[in-house]
C-alpha atoms as a PDB file:
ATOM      1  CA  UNK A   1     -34.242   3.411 -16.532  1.00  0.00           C
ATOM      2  CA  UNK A   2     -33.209  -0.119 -17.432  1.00  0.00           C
ATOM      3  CA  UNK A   3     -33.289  -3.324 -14.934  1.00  0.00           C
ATOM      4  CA  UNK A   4     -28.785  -2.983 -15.153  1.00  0.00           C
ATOM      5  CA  UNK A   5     -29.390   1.005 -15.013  1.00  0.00           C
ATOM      6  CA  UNK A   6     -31.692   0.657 -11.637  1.00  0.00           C
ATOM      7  CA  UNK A   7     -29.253  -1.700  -9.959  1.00  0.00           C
ATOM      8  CA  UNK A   8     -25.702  -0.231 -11.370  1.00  0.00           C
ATOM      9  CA  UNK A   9     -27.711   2.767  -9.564  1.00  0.00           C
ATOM     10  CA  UNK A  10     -28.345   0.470  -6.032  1.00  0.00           C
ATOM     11  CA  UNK A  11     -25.344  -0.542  -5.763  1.00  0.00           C
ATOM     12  CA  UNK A  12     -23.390   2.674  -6.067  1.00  0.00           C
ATOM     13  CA  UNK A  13     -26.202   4.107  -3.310  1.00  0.00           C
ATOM     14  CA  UNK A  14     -25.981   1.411  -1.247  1.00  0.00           C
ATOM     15  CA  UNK A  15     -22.056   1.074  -1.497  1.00  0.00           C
ATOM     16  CA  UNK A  16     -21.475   4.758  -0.687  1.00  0.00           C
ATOM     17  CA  UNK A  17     -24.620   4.713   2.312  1.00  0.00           C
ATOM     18  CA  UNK A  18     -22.862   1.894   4.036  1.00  0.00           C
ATOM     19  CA  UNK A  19     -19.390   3.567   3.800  1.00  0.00           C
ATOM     20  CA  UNK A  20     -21.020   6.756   5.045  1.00  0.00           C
ATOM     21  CA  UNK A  21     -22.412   4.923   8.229  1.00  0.00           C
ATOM     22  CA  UNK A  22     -19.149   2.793   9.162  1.00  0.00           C
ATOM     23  CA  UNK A  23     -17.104   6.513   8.664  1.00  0.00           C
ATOM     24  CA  UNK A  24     -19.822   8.154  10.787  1.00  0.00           C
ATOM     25  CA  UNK A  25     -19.746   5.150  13.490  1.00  0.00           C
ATOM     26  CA  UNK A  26     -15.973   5.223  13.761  1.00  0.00           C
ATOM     27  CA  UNK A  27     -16.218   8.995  14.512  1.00  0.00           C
ATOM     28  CA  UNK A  28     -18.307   7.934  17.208  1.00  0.00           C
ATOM     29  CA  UNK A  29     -17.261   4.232  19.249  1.00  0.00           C
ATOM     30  CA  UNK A  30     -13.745   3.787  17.392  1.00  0.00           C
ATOM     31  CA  UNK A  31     -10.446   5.192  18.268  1.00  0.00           C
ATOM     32  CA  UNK A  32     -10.547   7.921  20.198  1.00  0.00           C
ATOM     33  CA  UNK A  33     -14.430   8.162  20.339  1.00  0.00           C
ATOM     34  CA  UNK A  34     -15.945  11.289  20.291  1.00  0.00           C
ATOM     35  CA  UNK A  35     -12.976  12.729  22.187  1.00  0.00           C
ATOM     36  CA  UNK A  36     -10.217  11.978  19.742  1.00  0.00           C
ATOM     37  CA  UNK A  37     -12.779  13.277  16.840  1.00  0.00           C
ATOM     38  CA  UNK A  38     -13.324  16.540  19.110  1.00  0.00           C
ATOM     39  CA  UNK A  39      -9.494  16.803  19.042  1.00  0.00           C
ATOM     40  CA  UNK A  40      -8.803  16.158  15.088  1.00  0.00           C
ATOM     41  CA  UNK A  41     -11.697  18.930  14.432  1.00  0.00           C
ATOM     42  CA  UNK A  42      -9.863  21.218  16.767  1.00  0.00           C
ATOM     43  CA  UNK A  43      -6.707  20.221  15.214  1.00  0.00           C
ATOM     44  CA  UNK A  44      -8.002  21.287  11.880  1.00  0.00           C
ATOM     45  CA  UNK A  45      -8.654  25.035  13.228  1.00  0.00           C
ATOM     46  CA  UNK A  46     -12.199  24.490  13.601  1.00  0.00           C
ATOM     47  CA  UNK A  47     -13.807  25.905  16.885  1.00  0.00           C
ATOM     48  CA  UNK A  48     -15.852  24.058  19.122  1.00  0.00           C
ATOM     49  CA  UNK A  49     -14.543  20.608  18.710  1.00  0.00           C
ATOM     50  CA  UNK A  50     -16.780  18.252  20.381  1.00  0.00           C
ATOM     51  CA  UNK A  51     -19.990  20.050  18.370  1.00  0.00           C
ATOM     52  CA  UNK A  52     -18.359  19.204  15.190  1.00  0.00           C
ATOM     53  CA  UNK A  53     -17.476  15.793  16.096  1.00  0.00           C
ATOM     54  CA  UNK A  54     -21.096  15.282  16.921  1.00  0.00           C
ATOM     55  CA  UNK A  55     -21.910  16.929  13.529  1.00  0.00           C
ATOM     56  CA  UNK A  56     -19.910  14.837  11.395  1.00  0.00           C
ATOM     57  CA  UNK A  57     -21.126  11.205  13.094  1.00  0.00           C
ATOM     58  CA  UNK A  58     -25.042  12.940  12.932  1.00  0.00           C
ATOM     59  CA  UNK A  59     -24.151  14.118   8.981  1.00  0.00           C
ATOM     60  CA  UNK A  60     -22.528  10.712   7.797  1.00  0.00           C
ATOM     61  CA  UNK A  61     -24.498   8.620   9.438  1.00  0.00           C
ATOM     62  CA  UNK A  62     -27.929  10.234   8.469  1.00  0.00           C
ATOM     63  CA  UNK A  63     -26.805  11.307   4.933  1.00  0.00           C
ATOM     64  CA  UNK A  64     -25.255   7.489   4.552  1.00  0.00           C
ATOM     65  CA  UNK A  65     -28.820   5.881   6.089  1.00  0.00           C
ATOM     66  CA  UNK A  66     -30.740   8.453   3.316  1.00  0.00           C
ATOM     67  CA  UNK A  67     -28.502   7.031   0.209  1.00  0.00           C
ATOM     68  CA  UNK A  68     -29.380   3.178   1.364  1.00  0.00           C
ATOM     69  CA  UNK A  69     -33.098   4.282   1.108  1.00  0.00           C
ATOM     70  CA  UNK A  70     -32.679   6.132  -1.647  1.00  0.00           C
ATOM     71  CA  UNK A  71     -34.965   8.846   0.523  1.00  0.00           C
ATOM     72  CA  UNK A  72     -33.985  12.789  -0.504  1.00  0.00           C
ATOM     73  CA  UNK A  73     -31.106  11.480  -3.039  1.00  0.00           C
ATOM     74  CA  UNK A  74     -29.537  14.679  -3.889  1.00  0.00           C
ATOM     75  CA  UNK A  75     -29.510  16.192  -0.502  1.00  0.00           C
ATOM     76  CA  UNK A  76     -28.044  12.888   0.921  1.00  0.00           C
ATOM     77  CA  UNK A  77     -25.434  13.523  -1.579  1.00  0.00           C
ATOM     78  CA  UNK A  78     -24.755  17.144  -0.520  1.00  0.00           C
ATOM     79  CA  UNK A  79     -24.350  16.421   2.992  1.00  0.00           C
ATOM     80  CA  UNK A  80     -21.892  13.795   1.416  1.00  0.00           C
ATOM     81  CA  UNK A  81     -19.904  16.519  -0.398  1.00  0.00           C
ATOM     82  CA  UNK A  82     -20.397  18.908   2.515  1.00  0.00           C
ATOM     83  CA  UNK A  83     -18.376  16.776   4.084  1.00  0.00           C
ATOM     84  CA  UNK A  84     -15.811  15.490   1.871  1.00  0.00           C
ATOM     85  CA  UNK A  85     -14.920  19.335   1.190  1.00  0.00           C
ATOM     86  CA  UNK A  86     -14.263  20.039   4.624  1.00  0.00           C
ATOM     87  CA  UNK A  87     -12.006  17.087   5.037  1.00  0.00           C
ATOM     88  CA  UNK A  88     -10.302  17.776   1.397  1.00  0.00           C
ATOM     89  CA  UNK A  89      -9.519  21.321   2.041  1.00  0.00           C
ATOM     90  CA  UNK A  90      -8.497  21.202   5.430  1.00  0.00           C
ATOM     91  CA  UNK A  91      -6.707  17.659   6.282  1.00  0.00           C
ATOM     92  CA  UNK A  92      -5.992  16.511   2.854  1.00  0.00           C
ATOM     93  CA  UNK A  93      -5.030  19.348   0.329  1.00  0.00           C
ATOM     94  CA  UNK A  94      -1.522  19.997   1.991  1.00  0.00           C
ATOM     95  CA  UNK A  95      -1.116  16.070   1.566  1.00  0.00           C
ATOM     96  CA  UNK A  96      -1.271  15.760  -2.507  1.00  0.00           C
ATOM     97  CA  UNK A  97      -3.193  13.714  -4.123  1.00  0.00           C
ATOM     98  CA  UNK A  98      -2.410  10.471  -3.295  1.00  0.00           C
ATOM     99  CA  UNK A  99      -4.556   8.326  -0.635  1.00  0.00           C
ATOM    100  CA  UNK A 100      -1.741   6.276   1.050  1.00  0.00           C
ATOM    101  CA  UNK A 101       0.168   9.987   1.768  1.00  0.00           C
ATOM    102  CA  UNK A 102      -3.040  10.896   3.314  1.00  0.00           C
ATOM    103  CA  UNK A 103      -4.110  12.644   0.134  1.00  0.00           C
ATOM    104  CA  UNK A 104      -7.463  14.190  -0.884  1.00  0.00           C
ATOM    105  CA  UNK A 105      -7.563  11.282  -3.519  1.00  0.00           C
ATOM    106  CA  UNK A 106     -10.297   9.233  -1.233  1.00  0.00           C
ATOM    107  CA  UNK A 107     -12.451  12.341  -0.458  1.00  0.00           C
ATOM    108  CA  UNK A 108     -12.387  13.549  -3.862  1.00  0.00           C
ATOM    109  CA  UNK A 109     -13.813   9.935  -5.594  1.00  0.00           C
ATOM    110  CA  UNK A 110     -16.414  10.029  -2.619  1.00  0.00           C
ATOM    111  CA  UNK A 111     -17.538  13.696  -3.591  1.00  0.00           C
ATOM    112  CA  UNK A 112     -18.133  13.121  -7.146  1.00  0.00           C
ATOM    113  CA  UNK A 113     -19.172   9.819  -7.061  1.00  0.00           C
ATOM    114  CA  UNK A 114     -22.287  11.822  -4.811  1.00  0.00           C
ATOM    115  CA  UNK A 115     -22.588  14.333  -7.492  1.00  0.00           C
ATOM    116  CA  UNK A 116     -22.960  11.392 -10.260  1.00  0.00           C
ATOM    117  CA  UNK A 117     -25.530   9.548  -8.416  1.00  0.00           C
ATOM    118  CA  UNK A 118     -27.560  12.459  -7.936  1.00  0.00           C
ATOM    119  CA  UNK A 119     -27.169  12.932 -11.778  1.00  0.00           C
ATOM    120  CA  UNK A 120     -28.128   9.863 -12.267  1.00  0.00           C
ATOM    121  CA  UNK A 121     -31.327   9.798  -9.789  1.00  0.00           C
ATOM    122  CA  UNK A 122     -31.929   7.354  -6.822  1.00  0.00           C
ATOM    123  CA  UNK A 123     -33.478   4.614  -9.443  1.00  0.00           C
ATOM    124  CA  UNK A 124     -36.269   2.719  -9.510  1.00  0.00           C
ATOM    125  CA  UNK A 125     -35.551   0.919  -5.734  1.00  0.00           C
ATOM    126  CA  UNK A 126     -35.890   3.570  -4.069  1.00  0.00           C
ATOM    127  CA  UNK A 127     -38.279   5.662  -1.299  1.00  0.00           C
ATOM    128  CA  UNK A 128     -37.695   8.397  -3.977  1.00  0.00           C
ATOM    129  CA  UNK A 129     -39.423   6.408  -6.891  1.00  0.00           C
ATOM    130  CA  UNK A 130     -41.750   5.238  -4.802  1.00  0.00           C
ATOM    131  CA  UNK A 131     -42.879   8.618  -3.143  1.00  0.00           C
ATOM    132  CA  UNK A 132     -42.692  10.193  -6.838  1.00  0.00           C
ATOM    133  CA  UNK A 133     -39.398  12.484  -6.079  1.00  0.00           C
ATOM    134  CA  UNK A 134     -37.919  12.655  -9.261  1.00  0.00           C
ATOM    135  CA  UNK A 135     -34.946  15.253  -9.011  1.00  0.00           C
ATOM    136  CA  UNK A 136     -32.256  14.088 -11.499  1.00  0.00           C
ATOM    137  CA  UNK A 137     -30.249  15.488 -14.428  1.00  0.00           C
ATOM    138  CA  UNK A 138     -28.479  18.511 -14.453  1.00  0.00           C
ATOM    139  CA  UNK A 139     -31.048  19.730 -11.771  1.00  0.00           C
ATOM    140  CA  UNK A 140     -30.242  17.004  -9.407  1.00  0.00           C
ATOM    141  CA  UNK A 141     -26.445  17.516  -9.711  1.00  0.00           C
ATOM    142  CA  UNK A 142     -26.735  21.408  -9.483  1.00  0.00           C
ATOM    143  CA  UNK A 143     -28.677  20.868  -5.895  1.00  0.00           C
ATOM    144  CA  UNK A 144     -26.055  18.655  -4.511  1.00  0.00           C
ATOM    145  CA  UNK A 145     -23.200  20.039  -5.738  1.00  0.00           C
ATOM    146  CA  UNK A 146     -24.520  23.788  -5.044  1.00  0.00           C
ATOM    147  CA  UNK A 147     -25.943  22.967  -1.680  1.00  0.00           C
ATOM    148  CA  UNK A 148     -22.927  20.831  -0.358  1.00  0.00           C
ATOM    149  CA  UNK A 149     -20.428  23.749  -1.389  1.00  0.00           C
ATOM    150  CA  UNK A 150     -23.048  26.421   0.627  1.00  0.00           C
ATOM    151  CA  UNK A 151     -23.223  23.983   3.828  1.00  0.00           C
ATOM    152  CA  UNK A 152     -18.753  23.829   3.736  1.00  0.00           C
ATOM    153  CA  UNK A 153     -18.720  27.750   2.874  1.00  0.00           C
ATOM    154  CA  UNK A 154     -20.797  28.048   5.805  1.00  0.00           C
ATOM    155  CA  UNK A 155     -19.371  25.899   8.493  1.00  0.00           C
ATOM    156  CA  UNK A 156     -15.840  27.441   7.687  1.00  0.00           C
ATOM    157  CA  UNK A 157     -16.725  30.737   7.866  1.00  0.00           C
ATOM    158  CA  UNK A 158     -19.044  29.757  11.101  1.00  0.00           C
ATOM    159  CA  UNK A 159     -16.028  27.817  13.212  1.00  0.00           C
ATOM    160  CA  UNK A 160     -12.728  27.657  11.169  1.00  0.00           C
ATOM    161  CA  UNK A 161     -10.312  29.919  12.503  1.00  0.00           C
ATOM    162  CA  UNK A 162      -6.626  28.911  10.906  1.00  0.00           C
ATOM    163  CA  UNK A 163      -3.885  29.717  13.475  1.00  0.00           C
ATOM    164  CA  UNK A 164      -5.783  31.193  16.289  1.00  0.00           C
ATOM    165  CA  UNK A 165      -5.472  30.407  19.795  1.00  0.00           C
ATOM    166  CA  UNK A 166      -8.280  27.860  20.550  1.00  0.00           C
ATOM    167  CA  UNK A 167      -9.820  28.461  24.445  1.00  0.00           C
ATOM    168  CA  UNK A 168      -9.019  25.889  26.366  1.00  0.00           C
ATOM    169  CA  UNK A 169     -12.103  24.578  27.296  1.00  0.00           C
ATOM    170  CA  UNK A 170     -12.117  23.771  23.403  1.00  0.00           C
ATOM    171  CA  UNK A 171      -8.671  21.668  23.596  1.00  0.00           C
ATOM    172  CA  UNK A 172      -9.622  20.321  27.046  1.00  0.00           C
ATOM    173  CA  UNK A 173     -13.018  18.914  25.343  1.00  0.00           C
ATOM    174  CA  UNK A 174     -10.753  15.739  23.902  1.00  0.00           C
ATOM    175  CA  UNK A 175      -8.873  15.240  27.902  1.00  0.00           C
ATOM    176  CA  UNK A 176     -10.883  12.462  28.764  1.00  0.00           C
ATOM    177  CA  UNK A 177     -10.164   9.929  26.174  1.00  0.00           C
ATOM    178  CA  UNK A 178      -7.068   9.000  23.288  1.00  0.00           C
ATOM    179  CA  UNK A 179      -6.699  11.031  21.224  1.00  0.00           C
ATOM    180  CA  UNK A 180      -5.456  11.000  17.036  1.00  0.00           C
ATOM    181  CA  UNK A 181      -4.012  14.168  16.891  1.00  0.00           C
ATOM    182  CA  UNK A 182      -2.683  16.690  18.166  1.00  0.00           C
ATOM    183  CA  UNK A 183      -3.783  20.337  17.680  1.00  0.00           C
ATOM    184  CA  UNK A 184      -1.597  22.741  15.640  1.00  0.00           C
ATOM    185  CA  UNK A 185       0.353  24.732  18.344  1.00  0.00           C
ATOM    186  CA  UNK A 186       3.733  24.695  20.199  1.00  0.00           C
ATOM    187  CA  UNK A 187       3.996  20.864  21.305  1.00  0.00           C
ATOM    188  CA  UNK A 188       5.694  19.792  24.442  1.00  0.00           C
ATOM    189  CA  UNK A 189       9.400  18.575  23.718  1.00  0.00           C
ATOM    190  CA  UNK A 190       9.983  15.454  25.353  1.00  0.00           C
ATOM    191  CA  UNK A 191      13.950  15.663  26.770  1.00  0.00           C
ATOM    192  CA  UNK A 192      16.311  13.659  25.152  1.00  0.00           C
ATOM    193  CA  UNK A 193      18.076  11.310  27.800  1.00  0.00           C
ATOM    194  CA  UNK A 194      22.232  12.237  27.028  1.00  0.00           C
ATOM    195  CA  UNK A 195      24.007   9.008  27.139  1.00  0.00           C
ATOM    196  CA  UNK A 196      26.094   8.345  30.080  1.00  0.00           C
ATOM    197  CA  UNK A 197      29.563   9.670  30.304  1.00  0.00           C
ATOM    198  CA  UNK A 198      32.302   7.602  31.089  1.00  0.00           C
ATOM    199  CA  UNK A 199      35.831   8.953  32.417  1.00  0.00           C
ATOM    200  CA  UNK A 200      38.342   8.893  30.097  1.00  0.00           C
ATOM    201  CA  UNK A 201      41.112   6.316  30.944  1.00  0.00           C
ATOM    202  CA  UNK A 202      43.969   5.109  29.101  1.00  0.00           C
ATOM    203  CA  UNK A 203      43.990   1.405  28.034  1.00  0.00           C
ATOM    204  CA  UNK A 204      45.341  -0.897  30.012  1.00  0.00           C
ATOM    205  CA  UNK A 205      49.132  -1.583  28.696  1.00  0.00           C
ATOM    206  CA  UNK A 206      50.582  -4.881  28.880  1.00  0.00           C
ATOM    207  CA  UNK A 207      54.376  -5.685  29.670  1.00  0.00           C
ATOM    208  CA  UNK A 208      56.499  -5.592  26.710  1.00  0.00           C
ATOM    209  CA  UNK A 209      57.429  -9.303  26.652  1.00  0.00           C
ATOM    210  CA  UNK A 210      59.824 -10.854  24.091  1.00  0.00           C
ATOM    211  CA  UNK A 211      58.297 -13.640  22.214  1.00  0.00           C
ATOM    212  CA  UNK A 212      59.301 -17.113  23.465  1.00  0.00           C
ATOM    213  CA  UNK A 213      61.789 -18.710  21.370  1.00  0.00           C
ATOM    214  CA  UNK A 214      61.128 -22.582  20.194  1.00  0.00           C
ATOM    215  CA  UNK A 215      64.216 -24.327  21.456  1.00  0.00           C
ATOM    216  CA  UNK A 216      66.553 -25.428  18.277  1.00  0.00           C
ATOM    217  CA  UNK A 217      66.312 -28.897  16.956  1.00  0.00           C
ATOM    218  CA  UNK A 218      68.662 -31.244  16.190  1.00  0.00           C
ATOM    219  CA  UNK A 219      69.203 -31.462  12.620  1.00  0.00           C
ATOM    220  CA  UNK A 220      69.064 -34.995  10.992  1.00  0.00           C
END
């Protein structure tokens, strides 16, 4: 691998590491916190909210510390994908493709751009090079594509459960903090204030009054 090769390589690690961390972080302090995460997850179908909220922030921030150290490379970048699927198929797919609609567009370039990169290999600045893990090629793709598609098979036939009534301990998990959003299910209608009624009354009528006549001048 080249000097450009080894740090075209660093920066894409380190790029998608970082973004990994700060995703996995906001899970965790932003927002709603854990509580709001616990909610979206339970939102999603998936049982057991505040477990998979914990999940995700251990998962991105983990895989996303692994890809900065370029330490396990292609299993960073299935727990990456792992990831990415879940969100894709289950918040974004309904959405299109397009980011700003809330699309699967974002999840999608983050997926593949974890599959290239283990394609690629971790590069010569790396815990992998220096440890002498060379997984890469076709081989390296295969494990983080194939082993990111297992781990999302797996949690969704583990915890999703589309349209079921969730327990309420479940939906209660997110009660102590804000909260993003809501969880599918019949939402409370707020009432609708009707605006105040006036009686009807005729309008005032004025006197029929004959227009005041200008008194006639003199004529030169």
């Amino acid at each position: 691998m080249t000097g450009a090769e080894s740090t075209a390589v660093l920066l894409l690690r380190v790029v998608l590491g970082v973004t990994m961390i700060v995703h996995g972080l906001n899970h965790w302090r932003g927002g709603g916190r854990i509580a709001g995460t616990a909610r979206w997850f339970t939102g999603l179908g998936l049982r057991h909210g505040r477990l998979q909220a914990w999940l995700s922030v251990v998962t991105e921030v983990g895989a996303g510390a692994l890809l900065v150290l370029g330490l396990l490379t292609p299993l960073a970048g299935a727990a990456v994908i792992s990831v990415m699927l879940v969100a894709g198929l289950l918040a974004h797919r309904r959405n299109g493709f397009f980011v700003f609609k809330d699309g699967y567009e974002y999840v999608l370039v983050l997926a593949v751009a974890c599959v290239a990169l283990a394609m690629l290999g971790p590069g010569d600045v790396s815990l992998d090079a220096a440890a002498g893990i060379d997984i890469d090629g076709w081989a390296g793709g295969g494990l983080a594509a194939g082993v990111g598609a297992a781990g999302t098979a797996g949690l969704l036939a583990a915890f999703w459960r589309p349209g079921a009534q969730l327990p309420e301990a479940t939906v209660g998990e997110a009660a102590d903090g804000p909260l993003d959003v809501a969880p599918d299910g019949p939402r409370a209608k707020t009432p609708h204030a009707s605006p105040a009624e006036t009686p009807d009354t005729p309008p005032a009528e004025t006197p029929d009054t004959p227009p005041a006549k200008a008194p006639d001048a003199p004529r030169a």
